[in-house]
Protein backbone atom coordinates (compact mmCIF):
# COMPACT_ATOMS: atom_id res chain seq x y z
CA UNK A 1 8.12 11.04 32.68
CA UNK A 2 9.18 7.58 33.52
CA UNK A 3 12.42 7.31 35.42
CA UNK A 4 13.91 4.68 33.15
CA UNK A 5 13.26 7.82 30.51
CA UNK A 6 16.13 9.57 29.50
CA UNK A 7 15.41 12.69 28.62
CA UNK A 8 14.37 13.62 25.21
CA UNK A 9 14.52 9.76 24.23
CA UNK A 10 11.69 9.57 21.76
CA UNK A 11 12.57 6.46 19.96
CA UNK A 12 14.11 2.84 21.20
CA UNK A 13 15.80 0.31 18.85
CA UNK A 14 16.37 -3.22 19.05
CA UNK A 15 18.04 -5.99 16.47
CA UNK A 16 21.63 -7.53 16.15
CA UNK A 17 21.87 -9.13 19.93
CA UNK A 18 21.08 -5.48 21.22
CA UNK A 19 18.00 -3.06 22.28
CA UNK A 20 17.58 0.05 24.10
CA UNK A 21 14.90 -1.49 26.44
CA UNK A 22 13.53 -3.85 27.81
CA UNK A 23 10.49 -6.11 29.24
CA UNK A 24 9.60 -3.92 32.48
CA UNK A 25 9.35 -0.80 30.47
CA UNK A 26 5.27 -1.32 29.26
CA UNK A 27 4.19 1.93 29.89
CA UNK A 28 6.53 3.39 27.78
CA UNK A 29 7.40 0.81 25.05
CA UNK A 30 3.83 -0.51 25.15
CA UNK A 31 3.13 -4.42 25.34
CA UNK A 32 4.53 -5.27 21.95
CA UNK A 33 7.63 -2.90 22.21
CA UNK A 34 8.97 -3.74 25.34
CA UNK A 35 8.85 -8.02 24.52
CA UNK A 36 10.63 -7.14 21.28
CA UNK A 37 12.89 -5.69 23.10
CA UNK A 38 13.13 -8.47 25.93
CA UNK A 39 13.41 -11.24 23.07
CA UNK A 40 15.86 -9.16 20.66
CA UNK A 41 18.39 -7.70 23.79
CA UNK A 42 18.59 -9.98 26.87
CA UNK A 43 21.60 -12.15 26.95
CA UNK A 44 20.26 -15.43 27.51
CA UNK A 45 17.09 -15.27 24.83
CA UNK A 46 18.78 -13.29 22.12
CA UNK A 47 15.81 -14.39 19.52
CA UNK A 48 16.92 -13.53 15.59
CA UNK A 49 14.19 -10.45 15.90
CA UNK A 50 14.43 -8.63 12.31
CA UNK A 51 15.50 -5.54 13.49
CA UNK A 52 13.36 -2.40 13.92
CA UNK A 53 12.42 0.57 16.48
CA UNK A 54 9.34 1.66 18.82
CA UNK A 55 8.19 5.38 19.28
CA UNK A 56 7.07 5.93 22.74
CA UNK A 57 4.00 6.43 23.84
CA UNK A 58 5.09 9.80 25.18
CA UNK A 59 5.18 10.72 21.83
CA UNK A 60 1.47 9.73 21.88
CA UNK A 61 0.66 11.46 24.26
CA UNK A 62 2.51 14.45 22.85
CA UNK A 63 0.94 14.21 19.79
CA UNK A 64 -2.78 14.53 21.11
CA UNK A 65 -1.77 17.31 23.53
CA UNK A 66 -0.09 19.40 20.67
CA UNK A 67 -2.65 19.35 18.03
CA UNK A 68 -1.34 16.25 16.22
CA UNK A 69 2.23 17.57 15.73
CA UNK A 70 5.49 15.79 17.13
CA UNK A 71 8.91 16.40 19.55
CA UNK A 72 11.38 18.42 17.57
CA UNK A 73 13.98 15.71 18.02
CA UNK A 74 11.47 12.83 17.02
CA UNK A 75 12.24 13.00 13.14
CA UNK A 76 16.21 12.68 13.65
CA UNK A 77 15.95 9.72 15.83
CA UNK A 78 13.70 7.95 13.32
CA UNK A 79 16.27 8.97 10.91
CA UNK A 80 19.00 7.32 13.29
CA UNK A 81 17.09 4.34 13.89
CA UNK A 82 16.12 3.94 10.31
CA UNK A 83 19.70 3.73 9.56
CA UNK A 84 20.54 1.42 11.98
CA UNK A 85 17.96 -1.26 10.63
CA UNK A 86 19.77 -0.78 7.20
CA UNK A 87 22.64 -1.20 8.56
CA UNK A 88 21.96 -4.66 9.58
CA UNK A 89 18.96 -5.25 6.90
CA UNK A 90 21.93 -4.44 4.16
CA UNK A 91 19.33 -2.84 2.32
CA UNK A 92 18.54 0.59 2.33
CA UNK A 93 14.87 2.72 2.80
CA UNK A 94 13.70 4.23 -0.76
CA UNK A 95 16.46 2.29 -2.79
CA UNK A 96 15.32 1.52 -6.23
CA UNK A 97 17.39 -1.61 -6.61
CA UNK A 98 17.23 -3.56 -2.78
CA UNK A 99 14.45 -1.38 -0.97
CA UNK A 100 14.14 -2.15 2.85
CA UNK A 101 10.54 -2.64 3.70
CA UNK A 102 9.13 -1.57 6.79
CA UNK A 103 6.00 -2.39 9.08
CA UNK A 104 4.31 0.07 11.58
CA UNK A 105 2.41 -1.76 14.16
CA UNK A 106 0.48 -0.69 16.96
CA UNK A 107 1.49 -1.10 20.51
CA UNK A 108 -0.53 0.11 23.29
CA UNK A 109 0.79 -0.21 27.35
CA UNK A 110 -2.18 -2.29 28.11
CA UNK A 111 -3.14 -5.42 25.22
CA UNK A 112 -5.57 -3.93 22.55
CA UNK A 113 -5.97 -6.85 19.94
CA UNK A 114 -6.86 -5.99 16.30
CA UNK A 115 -8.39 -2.25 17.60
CA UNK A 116 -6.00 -0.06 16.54
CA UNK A 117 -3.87 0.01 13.26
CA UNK A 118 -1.08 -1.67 11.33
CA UNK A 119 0.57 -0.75 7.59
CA UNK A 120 2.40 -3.40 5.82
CA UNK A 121 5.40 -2.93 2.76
CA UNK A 122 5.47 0.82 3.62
CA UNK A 123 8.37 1.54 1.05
CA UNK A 124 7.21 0.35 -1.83
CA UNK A 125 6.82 2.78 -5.02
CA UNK A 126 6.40 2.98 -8.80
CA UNK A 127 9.93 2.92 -8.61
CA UNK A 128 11.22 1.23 -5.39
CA UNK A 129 9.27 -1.82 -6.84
CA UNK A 130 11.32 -3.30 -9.72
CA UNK A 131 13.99 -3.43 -6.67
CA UNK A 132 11.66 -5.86 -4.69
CA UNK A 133 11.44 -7.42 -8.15
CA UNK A 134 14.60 -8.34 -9.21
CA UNK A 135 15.38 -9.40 -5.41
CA UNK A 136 12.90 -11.82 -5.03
CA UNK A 137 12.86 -12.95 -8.45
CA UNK A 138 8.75 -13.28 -8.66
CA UNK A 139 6.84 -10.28 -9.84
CA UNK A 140 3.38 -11.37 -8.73
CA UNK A 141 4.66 -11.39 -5.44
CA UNK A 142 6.07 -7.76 -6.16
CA UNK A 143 2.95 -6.50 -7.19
CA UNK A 144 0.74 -8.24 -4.62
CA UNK A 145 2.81 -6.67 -1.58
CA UNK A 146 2.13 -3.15 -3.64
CA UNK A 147 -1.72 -3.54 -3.87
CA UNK A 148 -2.15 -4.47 -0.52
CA UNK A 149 0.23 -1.91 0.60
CA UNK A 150 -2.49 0.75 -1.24
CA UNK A 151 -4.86 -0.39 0.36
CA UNK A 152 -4.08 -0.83 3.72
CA UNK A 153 -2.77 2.99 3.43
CA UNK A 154 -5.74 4.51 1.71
CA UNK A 155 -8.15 2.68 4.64
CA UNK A 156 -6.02 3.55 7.73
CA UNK A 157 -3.78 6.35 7.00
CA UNK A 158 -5.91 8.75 4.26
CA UNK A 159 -9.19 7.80 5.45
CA UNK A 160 -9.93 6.57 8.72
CA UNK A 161 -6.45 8.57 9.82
CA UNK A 162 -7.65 11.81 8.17
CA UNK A 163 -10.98 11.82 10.32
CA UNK A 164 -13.11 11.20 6.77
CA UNK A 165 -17.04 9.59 7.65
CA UNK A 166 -17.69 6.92 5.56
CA UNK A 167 -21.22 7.02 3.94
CA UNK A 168 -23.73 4.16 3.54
CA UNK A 169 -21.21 1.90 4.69
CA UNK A 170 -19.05 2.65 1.72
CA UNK A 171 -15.31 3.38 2.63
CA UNK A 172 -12.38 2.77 0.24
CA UNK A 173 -11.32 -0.66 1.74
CA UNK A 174 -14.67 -2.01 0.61
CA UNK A 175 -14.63 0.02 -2.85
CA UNK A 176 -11.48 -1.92 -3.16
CA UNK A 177 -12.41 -4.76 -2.23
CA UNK A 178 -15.01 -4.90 -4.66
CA UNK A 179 -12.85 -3.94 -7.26
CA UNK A 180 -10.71 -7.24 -6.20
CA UNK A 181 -13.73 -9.43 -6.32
CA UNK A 182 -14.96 -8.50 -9.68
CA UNK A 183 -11.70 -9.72 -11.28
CA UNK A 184 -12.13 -12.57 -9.57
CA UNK A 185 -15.83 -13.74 -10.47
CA UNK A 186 -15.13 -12.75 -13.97
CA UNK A 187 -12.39 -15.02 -14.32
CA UNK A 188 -13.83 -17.41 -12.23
CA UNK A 189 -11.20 -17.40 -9.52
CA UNK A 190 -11.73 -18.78 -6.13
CA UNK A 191 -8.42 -17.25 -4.46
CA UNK A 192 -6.64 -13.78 -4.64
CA UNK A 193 -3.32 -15.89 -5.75
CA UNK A 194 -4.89 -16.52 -9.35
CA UNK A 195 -4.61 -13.39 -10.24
CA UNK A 196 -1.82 -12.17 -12.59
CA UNK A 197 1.09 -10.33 -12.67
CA UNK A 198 -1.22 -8.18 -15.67
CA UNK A 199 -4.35 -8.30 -13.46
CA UNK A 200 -2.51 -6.81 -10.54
CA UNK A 201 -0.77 -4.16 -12.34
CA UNK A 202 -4.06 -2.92 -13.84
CA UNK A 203 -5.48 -2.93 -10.23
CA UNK A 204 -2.52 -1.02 -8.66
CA UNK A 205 -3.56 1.61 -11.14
CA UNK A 206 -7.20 1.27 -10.72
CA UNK A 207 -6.82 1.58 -6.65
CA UNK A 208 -4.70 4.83 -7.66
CA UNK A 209 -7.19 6.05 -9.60
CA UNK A 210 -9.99 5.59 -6.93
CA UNK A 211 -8.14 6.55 -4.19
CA UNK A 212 -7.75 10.04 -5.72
CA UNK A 213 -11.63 10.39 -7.22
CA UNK A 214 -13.07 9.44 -3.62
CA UNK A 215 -10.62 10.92 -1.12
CA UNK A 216 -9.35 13.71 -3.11
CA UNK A 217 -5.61 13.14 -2.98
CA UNK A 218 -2.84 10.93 -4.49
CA UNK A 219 -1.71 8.01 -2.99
CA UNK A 220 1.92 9.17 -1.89
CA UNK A 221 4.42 7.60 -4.08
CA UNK A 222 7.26 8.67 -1.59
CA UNK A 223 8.60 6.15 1.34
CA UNK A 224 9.48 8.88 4.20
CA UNK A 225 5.74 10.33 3.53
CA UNK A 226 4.37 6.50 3.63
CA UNK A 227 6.48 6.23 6.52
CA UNK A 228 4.96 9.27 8.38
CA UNK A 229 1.89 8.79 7.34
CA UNK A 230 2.00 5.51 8.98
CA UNK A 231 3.01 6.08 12.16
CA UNK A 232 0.21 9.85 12.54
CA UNK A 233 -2.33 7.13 11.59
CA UNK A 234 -1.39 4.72 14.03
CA UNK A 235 -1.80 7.09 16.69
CA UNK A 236 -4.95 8.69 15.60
CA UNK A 237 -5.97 4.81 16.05
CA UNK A 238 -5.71 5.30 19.24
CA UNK A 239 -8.93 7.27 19.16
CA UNK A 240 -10.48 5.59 16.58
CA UNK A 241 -13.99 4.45 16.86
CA UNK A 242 -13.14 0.87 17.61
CA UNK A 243 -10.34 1.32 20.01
CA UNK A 244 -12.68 3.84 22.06
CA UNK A 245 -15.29 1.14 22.48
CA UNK A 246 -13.14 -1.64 23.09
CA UNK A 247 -11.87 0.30 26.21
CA UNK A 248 -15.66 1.22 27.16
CA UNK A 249 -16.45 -2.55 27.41
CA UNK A 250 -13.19 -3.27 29.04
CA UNK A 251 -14.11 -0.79 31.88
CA UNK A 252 -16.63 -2.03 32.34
CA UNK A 253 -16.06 -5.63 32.60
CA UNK A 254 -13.84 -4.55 35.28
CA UNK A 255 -16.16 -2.70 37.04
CA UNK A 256 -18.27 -5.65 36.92
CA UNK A 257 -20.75 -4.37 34.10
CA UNK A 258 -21.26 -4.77 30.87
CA UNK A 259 -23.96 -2.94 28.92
């Protein structure tokens, strides 16, 4: 454990002029936790960072070493840190009339770009929705941050996260996708944003529907089990197919080979 660790200190916040760490503290913040917390904490940047938390990669590390399970204490300080967000956010995590949305976002100690994971609009429900409706005033929006909240989960957190082999090149972001495109060529659209508020309900269901008939379970209509299922998936990522060869190539390179 790092010495700038204090003991049993799973989870780091920063937001409001304030974070628990800071720029120098990489190997346990990784990359993109440790600038947020540089740019949201240190008195002469102070950046307006939204507010939010990072889960060390202790916790990583923990969770490979303990057959994908967590620290004891990591569940109440995401709790604690959750609250502090809505706190500031003035909105509150699961609330059917002002939800806070949140994004989990890889960070690893050493740059990784686009090879491990991200989920957007974790929060949103059947019911949390009509919240992020009458706050923004636009339900297309509403239901266009939903879809793409399904499937972004169903890819990274209840397929690729669960371990499931896609066959013939088939996985449920491309069933999806193909779902998306043949509303499109049969109403002759060129861009996702002419669909309609009726079109995108009817393909929130759809990608329901198809989520359970090819992976065998329901997309989770529950914000803390988005939430965890988030954050498991973003550290099975870690030893995901692409991340593993992106680090093969980068050994090599600086070993002076590439194969």
């Amino acid at each position: 454990m790092s010495k700038s660790t204090k003991a049993g200190k799973y989870v780091y916040f920063f937001g409001g002029g304030k974070a628990d760490g800071n720029e120098s503290m990489k190997n346990l913040l990784g990359g993109k936790g440790a600038n947020l917390a540089e740019m949201a904490g240190h008195a002469k940047l102070r950046l307006p960072v939204p507010p939010g938390f990072t889960v060390t990669t202790e916790v990583c590390t923990y969770f490979y070493t303990h057959k994908k399970t967590y620290p004891k204490s990591l569940k109440a300080q995401v709790e604690e840190s959750l609250g502090k967000m809505e706190k500031l956010a003035r909105k509150k995590f699961g609330d059917e009339k002002d939800p806070l949305l949140v994004s989990i976002r890889s960070g690893a100690r050493r740059s990784m770009p686009g090879m491990m994971e991200t989920v957007l609009n974790v929060g949103l429900t059947d019911k949390t929705i009509s919240g992020l409706i009458t706050q923004s005033g636009d339900e297309r929006f509403a239901y266009d941050a939903y879809r793409r909240l399904i499937m972004m989960y169903a890819d990274v957190v209840m397929e690729k996260g669960a371990g499931i082999e896609v066959k013939h090149n088939k996985g449920i972001r491309k069933l999806m996708d193909e779902k998306l495109e043949h509303i499109k060529q049969k109403q002759k659209y060129t861009s996702d944003t002419e669909l309609t508020v009726e079109e995108l309900k009817e393909l929130v269901k759809d990608y329901k529907q198809t989520i359970k008939k090819v992976l065998g379970a329901e997309f989770p209509d529950d914000p803390w089990k988005q939430l965890w299922g988030g954050i498991g998936a973003v550290f099975s990522s870690w030893n995901g197919k692409r991340a593993i060869e992106y680090r093969r190539i980068e050994k090599s390179r600086m070993n002076g080979v590439l194969r």
